[in-house]
N, C-alpha and C. Protein backbone atom coordinates (compact mmCIF):
# COMPACT_ATOMS: atom_id res chain seq x y z
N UNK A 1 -29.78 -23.85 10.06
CA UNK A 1 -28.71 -24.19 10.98
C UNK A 1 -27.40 -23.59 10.47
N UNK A 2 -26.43 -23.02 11.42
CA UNK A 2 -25.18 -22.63 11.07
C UNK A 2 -24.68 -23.01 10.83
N UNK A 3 -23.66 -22.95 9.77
CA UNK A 3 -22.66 -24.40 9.58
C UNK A 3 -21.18 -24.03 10.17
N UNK A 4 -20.54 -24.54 10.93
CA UNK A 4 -18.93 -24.01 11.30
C UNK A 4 -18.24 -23.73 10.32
N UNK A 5 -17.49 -22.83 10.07
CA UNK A 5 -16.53 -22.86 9.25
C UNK A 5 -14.86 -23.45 9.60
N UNK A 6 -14.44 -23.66 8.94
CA UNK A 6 -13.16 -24.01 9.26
C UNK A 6 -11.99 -23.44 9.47
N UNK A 7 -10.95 -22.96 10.04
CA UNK A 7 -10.61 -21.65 10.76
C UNK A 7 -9.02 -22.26 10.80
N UNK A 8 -8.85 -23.25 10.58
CA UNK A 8 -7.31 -24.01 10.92
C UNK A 8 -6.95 -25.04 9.75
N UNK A 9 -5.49 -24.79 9.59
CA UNK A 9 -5.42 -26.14 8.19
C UNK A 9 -4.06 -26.63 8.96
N UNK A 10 -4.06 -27.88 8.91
CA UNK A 10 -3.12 -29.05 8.93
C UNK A 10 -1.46 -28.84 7.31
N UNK A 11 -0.46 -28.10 7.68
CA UNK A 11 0.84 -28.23 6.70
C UNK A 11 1.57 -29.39 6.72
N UNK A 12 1.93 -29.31 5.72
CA UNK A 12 3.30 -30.59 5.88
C UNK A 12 4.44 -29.64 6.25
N UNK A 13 5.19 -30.30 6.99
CA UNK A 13 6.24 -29.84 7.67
C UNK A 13 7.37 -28.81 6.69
N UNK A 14 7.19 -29.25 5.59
CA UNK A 14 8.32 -28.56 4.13
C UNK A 14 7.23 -27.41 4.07
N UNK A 15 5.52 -27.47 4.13
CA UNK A 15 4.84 -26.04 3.95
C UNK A 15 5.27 -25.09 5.03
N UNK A 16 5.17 -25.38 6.29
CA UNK A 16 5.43 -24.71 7.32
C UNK A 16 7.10 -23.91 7.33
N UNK A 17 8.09 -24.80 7.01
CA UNK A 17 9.15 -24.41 6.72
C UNK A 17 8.81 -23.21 5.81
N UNK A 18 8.85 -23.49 4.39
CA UNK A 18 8.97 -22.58 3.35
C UNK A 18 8.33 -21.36 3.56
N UNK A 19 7.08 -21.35 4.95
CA UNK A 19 6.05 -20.12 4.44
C UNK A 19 7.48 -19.19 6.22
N UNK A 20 8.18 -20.20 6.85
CA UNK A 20 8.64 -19.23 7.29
C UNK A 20 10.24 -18.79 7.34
N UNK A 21 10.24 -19.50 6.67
CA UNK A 21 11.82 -18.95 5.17
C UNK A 21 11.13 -17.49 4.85
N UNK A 22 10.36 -17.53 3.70
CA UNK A 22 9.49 -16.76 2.91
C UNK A 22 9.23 -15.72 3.46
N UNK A 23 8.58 -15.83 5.02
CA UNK A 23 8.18 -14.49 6.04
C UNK A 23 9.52 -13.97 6.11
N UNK A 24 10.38 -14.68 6.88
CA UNK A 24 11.38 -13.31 7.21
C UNK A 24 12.35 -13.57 6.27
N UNK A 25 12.58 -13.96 5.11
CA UNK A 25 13.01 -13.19 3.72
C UNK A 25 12.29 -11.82 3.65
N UNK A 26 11.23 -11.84 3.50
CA UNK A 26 10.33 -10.50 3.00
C UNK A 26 10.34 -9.49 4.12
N UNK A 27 10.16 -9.80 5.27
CA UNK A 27 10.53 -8.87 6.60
C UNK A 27 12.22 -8.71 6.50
N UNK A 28 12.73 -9.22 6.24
CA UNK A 28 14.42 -8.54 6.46
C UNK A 28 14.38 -7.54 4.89
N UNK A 29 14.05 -8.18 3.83
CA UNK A 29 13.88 -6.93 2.50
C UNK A 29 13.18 -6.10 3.18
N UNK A 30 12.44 -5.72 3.49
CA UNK A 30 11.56 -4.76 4.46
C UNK A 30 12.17 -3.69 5.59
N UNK A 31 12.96 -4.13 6.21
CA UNK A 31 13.49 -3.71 6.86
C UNK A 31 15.38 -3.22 6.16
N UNK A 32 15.60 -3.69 5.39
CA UNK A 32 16.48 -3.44 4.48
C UNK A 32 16.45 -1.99 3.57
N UNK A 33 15.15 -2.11 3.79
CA UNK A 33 14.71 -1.03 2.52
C UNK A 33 13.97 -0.06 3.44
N UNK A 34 13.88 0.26 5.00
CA UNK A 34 13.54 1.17 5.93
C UNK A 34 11.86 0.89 6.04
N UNK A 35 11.85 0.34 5.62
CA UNK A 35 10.27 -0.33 5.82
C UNK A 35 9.85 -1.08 7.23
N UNK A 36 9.35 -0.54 8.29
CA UNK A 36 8.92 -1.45 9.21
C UNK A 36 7.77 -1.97 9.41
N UNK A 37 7.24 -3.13 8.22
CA UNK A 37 6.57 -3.73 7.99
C UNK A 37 6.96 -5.35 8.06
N UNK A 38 6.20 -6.00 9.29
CA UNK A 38 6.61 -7.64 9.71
C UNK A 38 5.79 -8.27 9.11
N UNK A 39 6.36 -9.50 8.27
CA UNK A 39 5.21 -10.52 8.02
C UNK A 39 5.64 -11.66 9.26
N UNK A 40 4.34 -12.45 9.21
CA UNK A 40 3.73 -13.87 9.88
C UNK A 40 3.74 -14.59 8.84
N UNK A 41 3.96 -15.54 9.30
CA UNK A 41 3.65 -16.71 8.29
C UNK A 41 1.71 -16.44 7.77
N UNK A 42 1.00 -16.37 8.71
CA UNK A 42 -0.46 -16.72 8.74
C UNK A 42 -0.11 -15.12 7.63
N UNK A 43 0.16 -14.15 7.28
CA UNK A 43 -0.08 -12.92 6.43
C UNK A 43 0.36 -13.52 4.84
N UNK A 44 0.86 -14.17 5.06
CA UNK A 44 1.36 -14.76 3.25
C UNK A 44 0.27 -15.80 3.21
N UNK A 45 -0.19 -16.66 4.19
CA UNK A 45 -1.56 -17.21 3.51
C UNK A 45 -2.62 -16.63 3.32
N UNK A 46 -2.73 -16.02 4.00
CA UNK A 46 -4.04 -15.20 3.81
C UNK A 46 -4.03 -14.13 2.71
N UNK A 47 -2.87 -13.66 2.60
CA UNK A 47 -2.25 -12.99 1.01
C UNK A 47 -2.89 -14.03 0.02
N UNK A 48 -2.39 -15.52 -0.35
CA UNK A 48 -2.47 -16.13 -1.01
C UNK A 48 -3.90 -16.37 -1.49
N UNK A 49 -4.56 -16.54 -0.19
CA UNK A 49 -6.13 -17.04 -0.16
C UNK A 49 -6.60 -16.05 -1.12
N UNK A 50 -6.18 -14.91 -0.73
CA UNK A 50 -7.43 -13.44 -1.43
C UNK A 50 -6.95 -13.12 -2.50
N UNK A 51 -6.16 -13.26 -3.21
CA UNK A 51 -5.26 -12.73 -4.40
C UNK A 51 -5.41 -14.21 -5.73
N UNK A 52 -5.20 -15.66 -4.96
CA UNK A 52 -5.33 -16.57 -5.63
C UNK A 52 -6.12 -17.44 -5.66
N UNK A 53 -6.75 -17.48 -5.04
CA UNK A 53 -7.79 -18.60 -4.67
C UNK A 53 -9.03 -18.68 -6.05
N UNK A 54 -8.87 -17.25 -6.92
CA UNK A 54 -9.77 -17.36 -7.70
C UNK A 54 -9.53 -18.00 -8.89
N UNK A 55 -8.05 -18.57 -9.37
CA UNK A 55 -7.61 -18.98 -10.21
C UNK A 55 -7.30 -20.46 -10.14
N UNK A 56 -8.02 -21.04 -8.96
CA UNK A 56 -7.32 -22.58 -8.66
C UNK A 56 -9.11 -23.24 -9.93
N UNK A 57 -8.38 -24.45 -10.25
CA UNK A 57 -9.23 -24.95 -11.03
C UNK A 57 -8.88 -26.94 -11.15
N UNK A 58 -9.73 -27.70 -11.84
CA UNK A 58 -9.70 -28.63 -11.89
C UNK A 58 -9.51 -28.99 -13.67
N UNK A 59 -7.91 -30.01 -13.54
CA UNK A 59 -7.99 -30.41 -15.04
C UNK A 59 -9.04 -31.62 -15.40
N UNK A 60 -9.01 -32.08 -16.71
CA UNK A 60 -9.57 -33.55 -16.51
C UNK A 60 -9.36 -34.56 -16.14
N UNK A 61 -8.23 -34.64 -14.84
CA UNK A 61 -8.68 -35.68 -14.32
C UNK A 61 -8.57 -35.67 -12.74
N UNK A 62 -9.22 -34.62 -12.75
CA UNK A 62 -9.62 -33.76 -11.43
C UNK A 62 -8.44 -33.54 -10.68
N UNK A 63 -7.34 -33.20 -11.11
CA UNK A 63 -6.73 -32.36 -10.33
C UNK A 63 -6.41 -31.14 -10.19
N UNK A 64 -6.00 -30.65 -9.24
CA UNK A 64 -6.09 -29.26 -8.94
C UNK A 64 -5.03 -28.49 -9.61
N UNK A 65 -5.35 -27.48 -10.37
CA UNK A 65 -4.49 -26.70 -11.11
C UNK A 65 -5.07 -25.37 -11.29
N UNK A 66 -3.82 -24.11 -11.74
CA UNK A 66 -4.77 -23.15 -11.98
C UNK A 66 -4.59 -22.97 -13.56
N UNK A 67 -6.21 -22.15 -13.27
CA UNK A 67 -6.34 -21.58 -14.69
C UNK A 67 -5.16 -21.07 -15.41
N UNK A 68 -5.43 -21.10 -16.68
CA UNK A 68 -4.40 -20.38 -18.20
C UNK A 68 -4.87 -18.71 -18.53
N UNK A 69 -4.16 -18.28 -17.59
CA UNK A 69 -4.78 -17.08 -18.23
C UNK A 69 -4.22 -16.53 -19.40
N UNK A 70 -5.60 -16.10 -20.31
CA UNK A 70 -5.68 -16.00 -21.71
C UNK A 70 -4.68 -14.39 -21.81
N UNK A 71 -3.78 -14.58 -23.13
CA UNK A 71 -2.61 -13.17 -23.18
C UNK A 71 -3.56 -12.23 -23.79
């Protein structure tokens, strides 16, 4: 059987803010610098997902943290 995947996440209102502060900060540097390249909010998560997602980890007492990467 297929299983659905999940395709949508629920922010707190301060996430939603910050990721679109963050977008057009980086789209006006962008365009500052002759670059016509737009971010979305949904392009910095999905940045995030693929770049970080491999470093999220659990301390002992199960919370979510990321790894120490070794120097």
């Amino acid at each position: 059987m297929k299983k659905n995947l999940i395709k949508t996440i629920r922010l707190k209102d301060s996430e939603s803010i910050d990721l679109e502060v963050l977008s057009y900060e980086l789209t006006k540097k962008n365009i500052m610098n002759g670059i016509n390249i737009f971010y979305k909010e949904s392009d910095l998560v999905h940045f995030l997902i693929e770049n970080k997602m491999n470093e999220i980890d659990v301390n002992e007492k199960g919370e979510l943290t990321f790894k120490v990467k070794n120097s």
